[in-house]
Protein backbone atom coordinates (compact mmCIF):
# COMPACT_ATOMS: atom_id res chain seq x y z
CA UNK A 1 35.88 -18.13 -9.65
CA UNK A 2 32.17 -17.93 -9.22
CA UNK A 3 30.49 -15.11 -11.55
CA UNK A 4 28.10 -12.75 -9.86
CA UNK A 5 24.66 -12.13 -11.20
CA UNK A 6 24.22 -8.86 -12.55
CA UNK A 7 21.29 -7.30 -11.22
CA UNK A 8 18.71 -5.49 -13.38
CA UNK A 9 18.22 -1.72 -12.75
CA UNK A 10 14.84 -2.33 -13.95
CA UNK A 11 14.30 -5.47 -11.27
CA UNK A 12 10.36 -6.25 -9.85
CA UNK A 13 11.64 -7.42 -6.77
CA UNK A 14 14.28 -4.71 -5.62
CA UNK A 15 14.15 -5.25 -2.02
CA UNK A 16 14.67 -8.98 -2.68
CA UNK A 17 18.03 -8.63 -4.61
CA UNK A 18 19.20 -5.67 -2.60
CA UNK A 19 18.07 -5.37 0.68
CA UNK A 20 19.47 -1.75 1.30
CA UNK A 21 16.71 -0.58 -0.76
CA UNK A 22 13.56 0.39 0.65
CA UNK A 23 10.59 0.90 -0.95
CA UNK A 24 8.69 4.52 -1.51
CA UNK A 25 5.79 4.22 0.17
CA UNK A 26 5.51 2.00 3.46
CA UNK A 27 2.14 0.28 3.96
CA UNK A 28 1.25 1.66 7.02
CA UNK A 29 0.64 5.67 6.61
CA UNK A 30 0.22 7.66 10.13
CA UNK A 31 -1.31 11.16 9.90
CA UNK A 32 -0.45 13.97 11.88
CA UNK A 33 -2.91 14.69 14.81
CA UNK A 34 -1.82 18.02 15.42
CA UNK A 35 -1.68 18.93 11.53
CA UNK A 36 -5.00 17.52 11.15
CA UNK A 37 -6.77 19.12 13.77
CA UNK A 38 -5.54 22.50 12.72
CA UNK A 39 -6.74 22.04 9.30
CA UNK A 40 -10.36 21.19 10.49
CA UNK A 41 -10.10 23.94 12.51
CA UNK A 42 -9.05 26.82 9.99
CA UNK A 43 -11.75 25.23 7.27
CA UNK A 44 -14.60 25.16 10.25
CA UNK A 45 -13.94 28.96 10.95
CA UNK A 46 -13.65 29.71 7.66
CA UNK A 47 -17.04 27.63 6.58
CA UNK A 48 -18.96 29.94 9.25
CA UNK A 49 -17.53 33.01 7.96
CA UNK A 50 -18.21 32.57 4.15
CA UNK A 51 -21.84 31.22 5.36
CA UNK A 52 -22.83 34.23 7.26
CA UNK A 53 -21.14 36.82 4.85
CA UNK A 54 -23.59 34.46 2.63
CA UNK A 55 -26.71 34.94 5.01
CA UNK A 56 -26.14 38.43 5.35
CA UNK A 57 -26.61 39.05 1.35
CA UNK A 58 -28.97 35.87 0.39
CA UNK A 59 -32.16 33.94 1.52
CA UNK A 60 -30.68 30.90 1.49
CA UNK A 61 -27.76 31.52 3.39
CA UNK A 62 -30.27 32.93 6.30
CA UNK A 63 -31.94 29.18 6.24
CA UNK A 64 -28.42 27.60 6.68
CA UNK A 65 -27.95 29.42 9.36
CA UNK A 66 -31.21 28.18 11.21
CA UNK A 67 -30.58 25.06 10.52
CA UNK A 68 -26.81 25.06 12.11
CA UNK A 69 -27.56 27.73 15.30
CA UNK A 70 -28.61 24.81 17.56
CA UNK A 71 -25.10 23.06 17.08
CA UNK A 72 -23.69 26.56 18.58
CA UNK A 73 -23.93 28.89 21.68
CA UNK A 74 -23.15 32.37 20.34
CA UNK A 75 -24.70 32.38 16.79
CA UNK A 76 -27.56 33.83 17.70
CA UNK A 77 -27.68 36.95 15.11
CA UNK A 78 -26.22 38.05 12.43
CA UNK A 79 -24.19 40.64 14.75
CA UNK A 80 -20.39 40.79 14.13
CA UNK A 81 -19.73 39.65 17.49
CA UNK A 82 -22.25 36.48 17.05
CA UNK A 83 -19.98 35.82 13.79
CA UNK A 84 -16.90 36.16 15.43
CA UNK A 85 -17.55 34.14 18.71
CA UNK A 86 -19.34 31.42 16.35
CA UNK A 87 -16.15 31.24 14.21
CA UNK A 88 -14.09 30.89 17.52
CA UNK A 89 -16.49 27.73 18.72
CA UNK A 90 -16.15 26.37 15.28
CA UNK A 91 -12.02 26.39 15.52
CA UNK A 92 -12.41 24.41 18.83
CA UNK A 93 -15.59 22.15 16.87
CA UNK A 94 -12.90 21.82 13.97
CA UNK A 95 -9.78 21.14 16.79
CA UNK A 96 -11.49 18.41 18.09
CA UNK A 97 -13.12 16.20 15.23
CA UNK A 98 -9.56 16.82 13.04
CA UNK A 99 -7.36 15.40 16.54
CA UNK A 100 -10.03 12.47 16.98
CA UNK A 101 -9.93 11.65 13.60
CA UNK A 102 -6.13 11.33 13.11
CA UNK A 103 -6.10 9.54 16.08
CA UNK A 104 -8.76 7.08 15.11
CA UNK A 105 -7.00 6.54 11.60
CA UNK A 106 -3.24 5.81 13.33
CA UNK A 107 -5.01 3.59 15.28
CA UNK A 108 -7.21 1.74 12.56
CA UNK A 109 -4.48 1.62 10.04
């Protein structure tokens, strides 16, 4: 009779000895497009609100807001419906950039 080897729990090439045995993490990652793009898209909305509760009470939160009112339609004021409508365009900014993103990564990676 022909001994068998005994394996090592503590073994450096696992998959080797015992092929049943995956390992954790598999090189290629994918990212959720879906997940992604709803992320961007609650941080955008959220990034215009803080900034024009910011504007409203500072200086320098009035100069942000010039600088980023040409990249939207409905922030033209300080107005609560200018806020909301520019967080609503910034969700569908954020919905965009996070799906192309994801995309571009599964496709890179």
């Amino acid at each position: 009779m022909v001994k068998k080897k005994k394996i090592s729990k503590f073994s450096k090439n696992v998959t080797r000895t015992n092929p049943s045995l995956k390992p954790l993490f598999t090189p290629s990652l994918r990212l959720s497009q879906f997940s992604l793009a709803y992320s961007f898209s609650i941080l955008c909305a959220l990034f215009i609100f803080i900034l024009s509760l910011t504007a409203k009470s500072t200086a320098y939160g009035q100069d942000a807001v010039k600088i980023i009112q040409p990249f939207f339609f409905t922030f033209t004021s300080l107005s609560a419906f200018s806020i909301i409508s520019a967080m609503a365009e910034a969700a569908i900014h954020g919905l965009i950039i996070g799906f192309l993103v994801a995309w571009l990564y599964n496709k890179l990676s």
